[in-house]
N, C-alpha and C. Protein backbone atom coordinates (compact mmCIF):
# COMPACT_ATOMS: atom_id res chain seq x y z
N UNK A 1 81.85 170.99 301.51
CA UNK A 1 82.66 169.84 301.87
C UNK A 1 82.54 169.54 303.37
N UNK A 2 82.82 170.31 303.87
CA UNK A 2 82.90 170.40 305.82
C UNK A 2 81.24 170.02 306.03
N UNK A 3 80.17 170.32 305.45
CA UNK A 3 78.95 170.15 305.98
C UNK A 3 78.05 168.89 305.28
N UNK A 4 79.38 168.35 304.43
CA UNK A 4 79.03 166.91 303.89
C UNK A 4 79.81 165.47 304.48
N UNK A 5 80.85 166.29 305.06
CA UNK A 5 81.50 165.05 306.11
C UNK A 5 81.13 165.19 307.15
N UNK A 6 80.73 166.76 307.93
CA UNK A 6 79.70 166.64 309.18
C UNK A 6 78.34 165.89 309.36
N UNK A 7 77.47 165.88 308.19
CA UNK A 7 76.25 165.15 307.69
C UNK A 7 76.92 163.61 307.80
N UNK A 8 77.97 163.16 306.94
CA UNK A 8 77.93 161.45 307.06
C UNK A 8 78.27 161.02 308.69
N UNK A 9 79.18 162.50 309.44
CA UNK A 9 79.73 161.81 310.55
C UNK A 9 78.47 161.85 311.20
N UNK A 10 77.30 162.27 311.35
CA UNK A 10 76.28 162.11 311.88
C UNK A 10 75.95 161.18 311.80
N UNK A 11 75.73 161.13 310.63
CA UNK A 11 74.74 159.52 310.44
C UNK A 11 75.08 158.63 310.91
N UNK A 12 76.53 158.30 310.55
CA UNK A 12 77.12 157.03 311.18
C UNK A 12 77.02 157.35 313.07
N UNK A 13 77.16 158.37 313.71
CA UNK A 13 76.35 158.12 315.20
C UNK A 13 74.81 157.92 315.32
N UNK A 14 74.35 158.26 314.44
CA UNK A 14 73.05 158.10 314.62
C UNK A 14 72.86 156.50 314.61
N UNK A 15 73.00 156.00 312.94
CA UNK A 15 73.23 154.46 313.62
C UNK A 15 73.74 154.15 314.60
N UNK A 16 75.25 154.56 315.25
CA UNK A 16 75.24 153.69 316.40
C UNK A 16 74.51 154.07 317.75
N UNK A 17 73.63 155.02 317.78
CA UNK A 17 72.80 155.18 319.04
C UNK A 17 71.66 154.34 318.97
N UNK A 18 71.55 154.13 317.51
CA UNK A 18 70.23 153.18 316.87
C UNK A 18 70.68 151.31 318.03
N UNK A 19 71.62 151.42 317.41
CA UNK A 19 72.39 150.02 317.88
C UNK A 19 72.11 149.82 319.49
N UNK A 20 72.97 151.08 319.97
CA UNK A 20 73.39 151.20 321.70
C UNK A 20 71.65 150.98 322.31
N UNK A 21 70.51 151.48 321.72
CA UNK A 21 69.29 151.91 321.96
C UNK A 21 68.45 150.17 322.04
N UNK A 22 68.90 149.58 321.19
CA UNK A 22 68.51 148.35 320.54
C UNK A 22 69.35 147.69 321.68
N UNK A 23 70.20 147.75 322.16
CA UNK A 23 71.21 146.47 323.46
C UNK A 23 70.37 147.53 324.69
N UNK A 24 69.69 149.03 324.64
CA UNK A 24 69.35 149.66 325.89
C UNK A 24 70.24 149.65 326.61
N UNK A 25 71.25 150.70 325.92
CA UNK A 25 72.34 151.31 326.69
C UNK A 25 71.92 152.77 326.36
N UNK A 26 71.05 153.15 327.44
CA UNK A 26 70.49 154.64 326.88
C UNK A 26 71.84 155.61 327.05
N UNK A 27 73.04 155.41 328.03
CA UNK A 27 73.87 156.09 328.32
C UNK A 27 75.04 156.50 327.27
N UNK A 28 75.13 155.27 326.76
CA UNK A 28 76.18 155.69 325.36
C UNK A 28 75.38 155.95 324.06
N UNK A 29 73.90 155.83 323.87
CA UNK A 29 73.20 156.33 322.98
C UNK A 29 72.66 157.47 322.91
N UNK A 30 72.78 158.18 324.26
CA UNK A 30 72.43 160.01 324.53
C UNK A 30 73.79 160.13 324.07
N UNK A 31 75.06 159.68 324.16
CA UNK A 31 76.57 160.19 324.09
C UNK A 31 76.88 160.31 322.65
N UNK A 32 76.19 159.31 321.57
CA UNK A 32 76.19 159.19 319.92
C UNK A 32 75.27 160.50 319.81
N UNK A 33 74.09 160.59 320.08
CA UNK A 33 73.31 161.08 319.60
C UNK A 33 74.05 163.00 319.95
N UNK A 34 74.46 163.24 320.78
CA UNK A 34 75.04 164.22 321.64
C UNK A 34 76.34 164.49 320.11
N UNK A 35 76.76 163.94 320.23
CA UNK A 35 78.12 164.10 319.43
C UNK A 35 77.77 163.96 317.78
N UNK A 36 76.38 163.92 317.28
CA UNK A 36 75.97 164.07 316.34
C UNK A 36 75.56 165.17 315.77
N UNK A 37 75.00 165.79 317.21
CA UNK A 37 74.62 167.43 317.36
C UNK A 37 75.82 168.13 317.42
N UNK A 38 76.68 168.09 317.53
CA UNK A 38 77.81 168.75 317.55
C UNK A 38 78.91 168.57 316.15
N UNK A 39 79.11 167.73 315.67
CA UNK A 39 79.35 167.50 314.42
C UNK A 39 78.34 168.40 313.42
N UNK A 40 76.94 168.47 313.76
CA UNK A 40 76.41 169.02 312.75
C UNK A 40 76.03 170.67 312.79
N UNK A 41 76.67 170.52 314.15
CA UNK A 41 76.56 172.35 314.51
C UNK A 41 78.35 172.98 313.61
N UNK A 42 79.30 172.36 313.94
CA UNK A 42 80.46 172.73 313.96
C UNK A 42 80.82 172.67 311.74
N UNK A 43 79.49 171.65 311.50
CA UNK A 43 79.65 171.69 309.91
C UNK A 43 78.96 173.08 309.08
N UNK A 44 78.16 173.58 310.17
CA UNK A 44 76.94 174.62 309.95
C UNK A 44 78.24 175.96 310.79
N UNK A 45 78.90 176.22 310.90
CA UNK A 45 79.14 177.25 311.63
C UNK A 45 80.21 178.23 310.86
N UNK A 46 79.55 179.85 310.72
CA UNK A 46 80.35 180.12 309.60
C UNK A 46 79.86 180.14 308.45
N UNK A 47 79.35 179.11 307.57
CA UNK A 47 78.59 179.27 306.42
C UNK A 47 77.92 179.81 306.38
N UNK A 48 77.55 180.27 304.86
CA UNK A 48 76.54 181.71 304.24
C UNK A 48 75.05 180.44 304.65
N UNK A 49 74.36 181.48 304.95
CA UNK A 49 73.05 181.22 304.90
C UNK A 49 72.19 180.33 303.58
N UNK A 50 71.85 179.81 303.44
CA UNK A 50 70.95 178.73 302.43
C UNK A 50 70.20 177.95 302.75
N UNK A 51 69.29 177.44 301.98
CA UNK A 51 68.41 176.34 302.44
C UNK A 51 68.60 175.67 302.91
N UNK A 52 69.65 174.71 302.40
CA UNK A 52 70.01 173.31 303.18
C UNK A 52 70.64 173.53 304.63
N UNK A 53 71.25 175.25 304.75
CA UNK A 53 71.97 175.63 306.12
C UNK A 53 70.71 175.60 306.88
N UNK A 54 69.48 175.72 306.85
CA UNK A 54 68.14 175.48 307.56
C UNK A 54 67.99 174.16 307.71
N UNK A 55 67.92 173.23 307.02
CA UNK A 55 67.45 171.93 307.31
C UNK A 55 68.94 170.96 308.14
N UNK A 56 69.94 171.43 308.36
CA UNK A 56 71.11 171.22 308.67
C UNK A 56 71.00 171.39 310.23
N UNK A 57 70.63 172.33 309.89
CA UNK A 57 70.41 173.29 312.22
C UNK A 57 69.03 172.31 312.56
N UNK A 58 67.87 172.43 311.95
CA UNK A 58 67.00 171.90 312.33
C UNK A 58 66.70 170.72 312.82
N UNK A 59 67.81 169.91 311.47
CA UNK A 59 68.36 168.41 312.09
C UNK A 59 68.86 168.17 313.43
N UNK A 60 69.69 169.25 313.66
CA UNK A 60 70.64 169.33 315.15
C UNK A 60 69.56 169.28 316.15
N UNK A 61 68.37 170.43 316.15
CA UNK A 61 67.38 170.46 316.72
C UNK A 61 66.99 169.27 317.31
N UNK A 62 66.60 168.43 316.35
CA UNK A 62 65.62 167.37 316.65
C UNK A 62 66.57 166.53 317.27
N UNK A 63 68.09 166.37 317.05
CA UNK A 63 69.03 165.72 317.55
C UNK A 63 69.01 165.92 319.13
N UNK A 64 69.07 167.41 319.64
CA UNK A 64 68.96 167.46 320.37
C UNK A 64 68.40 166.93 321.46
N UNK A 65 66.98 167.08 320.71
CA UNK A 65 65.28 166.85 321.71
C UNK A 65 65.59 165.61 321.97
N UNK A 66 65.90 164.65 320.75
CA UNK A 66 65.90 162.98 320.92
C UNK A 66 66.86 162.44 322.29
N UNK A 67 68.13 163.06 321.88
CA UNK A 67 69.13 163.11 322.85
C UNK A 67 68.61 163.29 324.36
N UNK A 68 68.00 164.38 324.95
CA UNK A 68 67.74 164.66 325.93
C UNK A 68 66.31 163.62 326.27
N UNK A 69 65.52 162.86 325.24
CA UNK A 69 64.73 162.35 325.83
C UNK A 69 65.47 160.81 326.20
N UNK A 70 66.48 160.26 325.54
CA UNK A 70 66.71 159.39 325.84
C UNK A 70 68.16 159.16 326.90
N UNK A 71 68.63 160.52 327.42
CA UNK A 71 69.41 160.69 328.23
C UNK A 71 68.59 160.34 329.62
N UNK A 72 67.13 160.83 329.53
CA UNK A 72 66.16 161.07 330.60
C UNK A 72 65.28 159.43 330.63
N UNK A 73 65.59 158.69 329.67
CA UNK A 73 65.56 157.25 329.51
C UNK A 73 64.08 156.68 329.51
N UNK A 74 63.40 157.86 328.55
CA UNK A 74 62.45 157.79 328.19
C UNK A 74 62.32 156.58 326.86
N UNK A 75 61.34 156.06 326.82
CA UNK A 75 61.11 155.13 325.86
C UNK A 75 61.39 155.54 324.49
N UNK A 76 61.88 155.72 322.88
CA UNK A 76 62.12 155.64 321.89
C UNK A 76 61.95 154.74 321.10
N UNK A 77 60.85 155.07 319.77
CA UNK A 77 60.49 154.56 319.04
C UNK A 77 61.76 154.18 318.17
N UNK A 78 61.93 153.21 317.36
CA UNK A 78 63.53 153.33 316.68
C UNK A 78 62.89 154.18 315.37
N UNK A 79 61.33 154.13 315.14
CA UNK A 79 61.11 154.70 314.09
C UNK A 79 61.76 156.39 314.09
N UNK A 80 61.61 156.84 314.97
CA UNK A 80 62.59 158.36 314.98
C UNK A 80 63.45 158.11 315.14
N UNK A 81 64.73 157.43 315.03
CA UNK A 81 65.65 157.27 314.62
C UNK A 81 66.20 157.14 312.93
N UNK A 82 65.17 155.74 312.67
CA UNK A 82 64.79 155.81 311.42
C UNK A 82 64.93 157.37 310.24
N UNK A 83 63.68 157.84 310.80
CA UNK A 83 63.45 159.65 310.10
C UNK A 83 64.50 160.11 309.81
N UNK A 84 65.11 160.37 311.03
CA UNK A 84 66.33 161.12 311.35
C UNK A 84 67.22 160.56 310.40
N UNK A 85 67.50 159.51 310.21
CA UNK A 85 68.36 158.72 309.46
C UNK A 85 68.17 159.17 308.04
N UNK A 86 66.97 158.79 307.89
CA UNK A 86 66.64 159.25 306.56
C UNK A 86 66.25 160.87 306.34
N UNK A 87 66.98 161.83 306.86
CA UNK A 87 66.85 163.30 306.57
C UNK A 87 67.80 163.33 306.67
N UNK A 88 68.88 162.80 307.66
CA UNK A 88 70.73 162.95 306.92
C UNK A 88 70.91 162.49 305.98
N UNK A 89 70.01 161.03 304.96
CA UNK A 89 70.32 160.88 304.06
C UNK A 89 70.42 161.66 302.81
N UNK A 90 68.52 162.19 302.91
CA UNK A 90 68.29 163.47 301.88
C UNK A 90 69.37 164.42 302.21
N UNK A 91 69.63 165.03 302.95
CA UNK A 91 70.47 166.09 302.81
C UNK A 91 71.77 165.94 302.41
N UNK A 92 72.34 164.46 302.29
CA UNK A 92 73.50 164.07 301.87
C UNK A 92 73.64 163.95 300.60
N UNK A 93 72.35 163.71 300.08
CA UNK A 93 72.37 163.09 298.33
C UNK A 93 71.96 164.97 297.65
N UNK A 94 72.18 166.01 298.38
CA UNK A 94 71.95 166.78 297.64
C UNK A 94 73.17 167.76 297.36
């Protein structure tokens, strides 16, 4: 339950960094993307070990990297946003 409302609360920042990224407000779109990683650490923390607890952290991972590249206001494809989007989805529908 906790790591299926951490997963949607992601997503829904992920879209809005998608958004903030799209007006190039890299500053409140490192801040979505930031608080997405943390939602999905705090849904992962504690739970028994499993598959999906791997693809859950890993997500955070990449949350991370994205985060810090666009904190550093590096250019972003929206297509990795996209991905991302669609791997909180898979992991939501399961």
């Amino acid at each position: 339950m906790l790591r299926r409302q951490g997963l949607g609360d992601a997503k829904s920042r992920v879209v809005q960094a998608k958004a903030n990224l799209f007006d190039r407000n890299f500053g409140d779109a490192a801040k979505e993307l930031g608080e997405a990683v943390t939602v999905l650490e705090l849904s992962t923390k504690g739970a028994k070990a499993d598959p999906t607890l791997d693809a859950v952290r890993e997500l955070a991972s990449t949350l991370r990297e994205t985060r810090l590249e666009v904190a550093m206001g590096k250019s972003m494809p929206m297509k990795r946003l996209d991905e991302i989007q669609l791997r909180l989805d898979k992991e939501l529908s399961r």
